[in-house]
N, C-alpha and C. Protein backbone atom coordinates (compact mmCIF):
# COMPACT_ATOMS: atom_id res chain seq x y z
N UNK A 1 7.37 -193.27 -36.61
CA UNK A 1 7.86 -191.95 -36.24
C UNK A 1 9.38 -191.94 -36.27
N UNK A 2 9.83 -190.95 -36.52
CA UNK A 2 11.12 -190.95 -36.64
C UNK A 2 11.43 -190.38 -34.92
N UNK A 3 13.50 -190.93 -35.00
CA UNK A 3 13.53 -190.76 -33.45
C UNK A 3 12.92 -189.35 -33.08
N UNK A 4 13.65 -188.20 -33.62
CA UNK A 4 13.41 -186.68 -33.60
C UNK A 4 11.54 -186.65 -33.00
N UNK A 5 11.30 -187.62 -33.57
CA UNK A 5 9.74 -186.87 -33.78
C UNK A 5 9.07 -187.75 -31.82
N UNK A 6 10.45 -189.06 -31.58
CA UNK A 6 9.97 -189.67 -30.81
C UNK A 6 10.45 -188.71 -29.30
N UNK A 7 11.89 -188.33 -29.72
CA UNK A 7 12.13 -187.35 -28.34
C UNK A 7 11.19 -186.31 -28.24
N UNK A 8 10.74 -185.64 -29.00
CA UNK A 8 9.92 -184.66 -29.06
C UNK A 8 8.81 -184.82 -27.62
N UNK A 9 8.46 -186.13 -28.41
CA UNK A 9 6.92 -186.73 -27.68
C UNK A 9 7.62 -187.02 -26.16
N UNK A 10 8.74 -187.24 -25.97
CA UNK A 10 8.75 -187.70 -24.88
C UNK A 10 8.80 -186.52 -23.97
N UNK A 11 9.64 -185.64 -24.39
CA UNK A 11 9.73 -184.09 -23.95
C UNK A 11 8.25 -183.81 -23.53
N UNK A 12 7.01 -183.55 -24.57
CA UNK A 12 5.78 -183.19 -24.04
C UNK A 12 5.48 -183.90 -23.27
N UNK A 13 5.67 -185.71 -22.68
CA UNK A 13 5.15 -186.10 -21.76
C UNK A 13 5.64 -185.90 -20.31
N UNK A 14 7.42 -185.55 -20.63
CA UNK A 14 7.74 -185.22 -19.62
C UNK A 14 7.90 -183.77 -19.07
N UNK A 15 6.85 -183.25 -19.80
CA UNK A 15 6.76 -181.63 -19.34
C UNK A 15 5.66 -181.29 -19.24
N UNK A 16 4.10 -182.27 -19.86
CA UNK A 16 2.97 -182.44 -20.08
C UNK A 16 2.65 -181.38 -20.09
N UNK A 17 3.19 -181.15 -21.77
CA UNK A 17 2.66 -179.76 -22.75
C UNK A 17 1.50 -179.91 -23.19
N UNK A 18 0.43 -179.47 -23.77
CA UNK A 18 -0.20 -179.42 -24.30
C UNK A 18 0.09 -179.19 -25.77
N UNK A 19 -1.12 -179.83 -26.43
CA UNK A 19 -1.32 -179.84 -28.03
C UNK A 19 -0.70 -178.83 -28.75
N UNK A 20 -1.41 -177.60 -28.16
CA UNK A 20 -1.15 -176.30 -29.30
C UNK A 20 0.36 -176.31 -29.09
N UNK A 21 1.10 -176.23 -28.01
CA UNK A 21 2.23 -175.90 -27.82
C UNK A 21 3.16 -176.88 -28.42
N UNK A 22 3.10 -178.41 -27.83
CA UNK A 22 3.47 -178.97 -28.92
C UNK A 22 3.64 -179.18 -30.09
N UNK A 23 2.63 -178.72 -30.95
CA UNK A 23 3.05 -178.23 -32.29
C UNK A 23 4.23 -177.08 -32.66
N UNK A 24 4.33 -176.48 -31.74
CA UNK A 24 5.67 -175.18 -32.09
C UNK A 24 6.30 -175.75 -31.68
N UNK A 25 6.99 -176.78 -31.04
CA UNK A 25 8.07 -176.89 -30.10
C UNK A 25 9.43 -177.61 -31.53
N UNK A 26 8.85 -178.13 -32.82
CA UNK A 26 9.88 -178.38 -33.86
C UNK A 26 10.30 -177.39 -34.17
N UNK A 27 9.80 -176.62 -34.28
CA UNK A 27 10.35 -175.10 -34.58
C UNK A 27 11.26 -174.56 -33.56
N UNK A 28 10.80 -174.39 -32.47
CA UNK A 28 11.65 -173.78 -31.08
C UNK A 28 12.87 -174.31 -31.29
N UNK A 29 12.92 -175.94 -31.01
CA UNK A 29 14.14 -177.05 -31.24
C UNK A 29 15.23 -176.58 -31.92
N UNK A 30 14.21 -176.24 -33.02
CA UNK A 30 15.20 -176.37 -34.31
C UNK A 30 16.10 -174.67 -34.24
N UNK A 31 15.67 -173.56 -33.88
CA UNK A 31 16.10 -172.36 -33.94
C UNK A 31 17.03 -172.56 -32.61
N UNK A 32 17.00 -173.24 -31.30
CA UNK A 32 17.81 -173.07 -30.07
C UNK A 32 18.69 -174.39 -30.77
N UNK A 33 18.59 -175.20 -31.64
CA UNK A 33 19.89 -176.10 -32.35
C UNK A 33 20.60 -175.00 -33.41
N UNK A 34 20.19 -174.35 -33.99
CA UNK A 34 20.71 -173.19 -34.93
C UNK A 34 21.62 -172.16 -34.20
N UNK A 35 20.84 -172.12 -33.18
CA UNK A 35 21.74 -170.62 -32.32
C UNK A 35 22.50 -171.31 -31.32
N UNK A 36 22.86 -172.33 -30.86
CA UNK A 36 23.82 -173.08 -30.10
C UNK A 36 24.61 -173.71 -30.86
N UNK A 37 24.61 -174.01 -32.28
CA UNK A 37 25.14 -175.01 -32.62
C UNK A 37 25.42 -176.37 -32.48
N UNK A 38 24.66 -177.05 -31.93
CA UNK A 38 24.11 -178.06 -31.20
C UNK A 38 23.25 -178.87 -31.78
N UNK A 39 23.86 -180.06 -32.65
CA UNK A 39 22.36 -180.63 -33.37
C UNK A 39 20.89 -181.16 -32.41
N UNK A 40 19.83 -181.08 -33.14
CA UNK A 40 18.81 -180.60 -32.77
C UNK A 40 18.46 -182.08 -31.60
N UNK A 41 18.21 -183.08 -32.39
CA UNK A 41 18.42 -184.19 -31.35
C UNK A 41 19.26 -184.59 -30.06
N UNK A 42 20.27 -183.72 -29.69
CA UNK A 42 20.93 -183.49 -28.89
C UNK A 42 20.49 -182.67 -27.80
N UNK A 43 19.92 -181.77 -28.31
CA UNK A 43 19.45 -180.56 -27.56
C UNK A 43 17.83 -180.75 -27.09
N UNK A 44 17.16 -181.53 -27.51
CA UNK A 44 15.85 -182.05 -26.90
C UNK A 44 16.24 -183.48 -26.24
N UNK A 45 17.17 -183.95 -26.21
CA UNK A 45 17.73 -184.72 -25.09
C UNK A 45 17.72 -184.23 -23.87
N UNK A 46 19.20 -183.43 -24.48
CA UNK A 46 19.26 -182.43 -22.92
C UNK A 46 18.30 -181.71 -22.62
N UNK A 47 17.36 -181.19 -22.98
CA UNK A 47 16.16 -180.55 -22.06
C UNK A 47 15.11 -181.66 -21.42
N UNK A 48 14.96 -182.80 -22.44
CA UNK A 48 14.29 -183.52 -21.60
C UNK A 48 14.79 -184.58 -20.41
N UNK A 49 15.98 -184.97 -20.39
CA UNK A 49 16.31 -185.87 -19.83
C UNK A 49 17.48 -185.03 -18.93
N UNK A 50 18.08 -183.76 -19.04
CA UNK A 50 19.93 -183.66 -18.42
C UNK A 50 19.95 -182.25 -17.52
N UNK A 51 18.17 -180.86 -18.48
CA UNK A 51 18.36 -179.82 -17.78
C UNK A 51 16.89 -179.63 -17.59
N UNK A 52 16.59 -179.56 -16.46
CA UNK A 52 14.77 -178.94 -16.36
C UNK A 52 15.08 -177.68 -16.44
N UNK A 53 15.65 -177.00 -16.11
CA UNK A 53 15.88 -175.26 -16.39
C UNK A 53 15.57 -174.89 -18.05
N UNK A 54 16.46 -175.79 -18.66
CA UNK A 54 16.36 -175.47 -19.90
C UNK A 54 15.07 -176.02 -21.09
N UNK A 55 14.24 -177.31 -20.08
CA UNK A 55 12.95 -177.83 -20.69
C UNK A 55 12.40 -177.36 -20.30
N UNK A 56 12.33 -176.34 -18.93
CA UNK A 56 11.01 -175.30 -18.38
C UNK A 56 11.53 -173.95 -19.75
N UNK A 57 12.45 -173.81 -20.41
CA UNK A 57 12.58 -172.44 -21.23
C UNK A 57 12.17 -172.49 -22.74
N UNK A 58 12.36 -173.96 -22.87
CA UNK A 58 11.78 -174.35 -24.10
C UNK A 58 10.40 -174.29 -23.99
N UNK A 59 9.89 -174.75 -23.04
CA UNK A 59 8.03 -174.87 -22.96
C UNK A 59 7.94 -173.17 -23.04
N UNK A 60 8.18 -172.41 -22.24
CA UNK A 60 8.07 -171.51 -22.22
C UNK A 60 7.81 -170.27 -23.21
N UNK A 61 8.94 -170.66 -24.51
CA UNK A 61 9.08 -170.17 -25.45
C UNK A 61 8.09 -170.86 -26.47
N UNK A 62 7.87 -172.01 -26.75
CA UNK A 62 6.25 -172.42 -27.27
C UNK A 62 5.20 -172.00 -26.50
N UNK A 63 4.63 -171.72 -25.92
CA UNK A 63 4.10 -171.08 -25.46
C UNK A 63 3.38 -170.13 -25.58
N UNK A 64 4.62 -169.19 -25.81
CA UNK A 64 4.57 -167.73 -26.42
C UNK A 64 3.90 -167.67 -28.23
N UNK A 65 4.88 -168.59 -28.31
CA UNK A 65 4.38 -169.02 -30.14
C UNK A 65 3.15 -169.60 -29.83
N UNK A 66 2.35 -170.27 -29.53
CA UNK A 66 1.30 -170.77 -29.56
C UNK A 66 -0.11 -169.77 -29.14
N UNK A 67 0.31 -168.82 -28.28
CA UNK A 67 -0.38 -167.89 -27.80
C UNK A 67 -0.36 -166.95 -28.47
N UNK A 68 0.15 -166.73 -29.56
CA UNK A 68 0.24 -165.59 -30.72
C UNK A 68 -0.94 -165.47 -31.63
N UNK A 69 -0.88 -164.68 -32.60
CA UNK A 69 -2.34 -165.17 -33.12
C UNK A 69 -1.78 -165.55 -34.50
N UNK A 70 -0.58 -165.95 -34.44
CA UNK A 70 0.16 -166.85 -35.91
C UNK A 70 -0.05 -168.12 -35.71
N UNK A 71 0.18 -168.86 -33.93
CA UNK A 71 0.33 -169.70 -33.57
C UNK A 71 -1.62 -170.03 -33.53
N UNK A 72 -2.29 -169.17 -32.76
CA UNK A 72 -3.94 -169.34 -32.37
C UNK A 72 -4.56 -169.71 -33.85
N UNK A 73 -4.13 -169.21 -35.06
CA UNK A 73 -4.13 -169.20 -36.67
C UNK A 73 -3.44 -170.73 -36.80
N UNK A 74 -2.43 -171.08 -36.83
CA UNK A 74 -2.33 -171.93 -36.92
C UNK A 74 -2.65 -173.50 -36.31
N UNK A 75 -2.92 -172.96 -35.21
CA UNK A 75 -3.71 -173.98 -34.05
C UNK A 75 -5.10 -174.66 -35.00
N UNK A 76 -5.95 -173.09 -35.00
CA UNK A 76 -6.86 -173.21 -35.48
C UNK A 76 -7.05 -174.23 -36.97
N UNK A 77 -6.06 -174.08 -37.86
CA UNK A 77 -6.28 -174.91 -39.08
C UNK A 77 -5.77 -175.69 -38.86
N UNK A 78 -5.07 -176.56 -38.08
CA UNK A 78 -5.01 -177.90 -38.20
C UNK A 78 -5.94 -178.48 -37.59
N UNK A 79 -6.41 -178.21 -36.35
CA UNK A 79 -8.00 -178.41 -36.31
C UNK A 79 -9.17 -178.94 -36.81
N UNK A 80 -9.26 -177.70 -37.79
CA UNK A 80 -10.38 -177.80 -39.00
C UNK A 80 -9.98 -179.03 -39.87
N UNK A 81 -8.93 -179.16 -40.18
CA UNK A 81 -8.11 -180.36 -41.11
C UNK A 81 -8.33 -181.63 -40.17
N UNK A 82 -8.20 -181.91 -39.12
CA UNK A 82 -8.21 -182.64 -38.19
C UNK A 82 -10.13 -183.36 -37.79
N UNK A 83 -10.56 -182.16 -37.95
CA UNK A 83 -12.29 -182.09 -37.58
C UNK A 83 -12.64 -182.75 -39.25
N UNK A 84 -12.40 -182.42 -40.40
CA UNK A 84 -12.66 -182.50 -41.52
C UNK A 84 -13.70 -180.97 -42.05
């Protein structure tokens, strides 16, 4: 795994996200590193390890994406890919 992919994981354990949501959360990362200017590994640092305010806003916002029916759609086919 690459580091990116390892903070990630650590973030869901230390926020104990769930699956679906975890899957959006590269995406979330990557758009709150875009709009802060803040490279992306930096910024899932600091939510997991420096701000709970800001790792309760990130979960939050996957969440939302996951509960969508782009996200419930996409949930769904990796799944099926996953199930065979």
């Amino acid at each position: 795994m690459t580091r990116l992919t390892n903070e990630i994981a650590a973030f869901c354990t230390a926020y104990d996200v769930s699956a679906p949501i975890a899957m959006m959360l590269p995406a979330v990362f990557d758009k709150g590193a875009e709009e802060t200017g803040m490279p992306v590994l930096k910024l899932v640092s600091l939510a997991t390890y420096g701000n709970m305010e800001l790792g309760n806003y990130f979960v939050e916002v996957a969440q939302k994406c996951a509960n969508s029916e782009a996200g419930k759609e996409a949930w769904a086919e990796f799944e099926e890919k996953e199930n065979g």
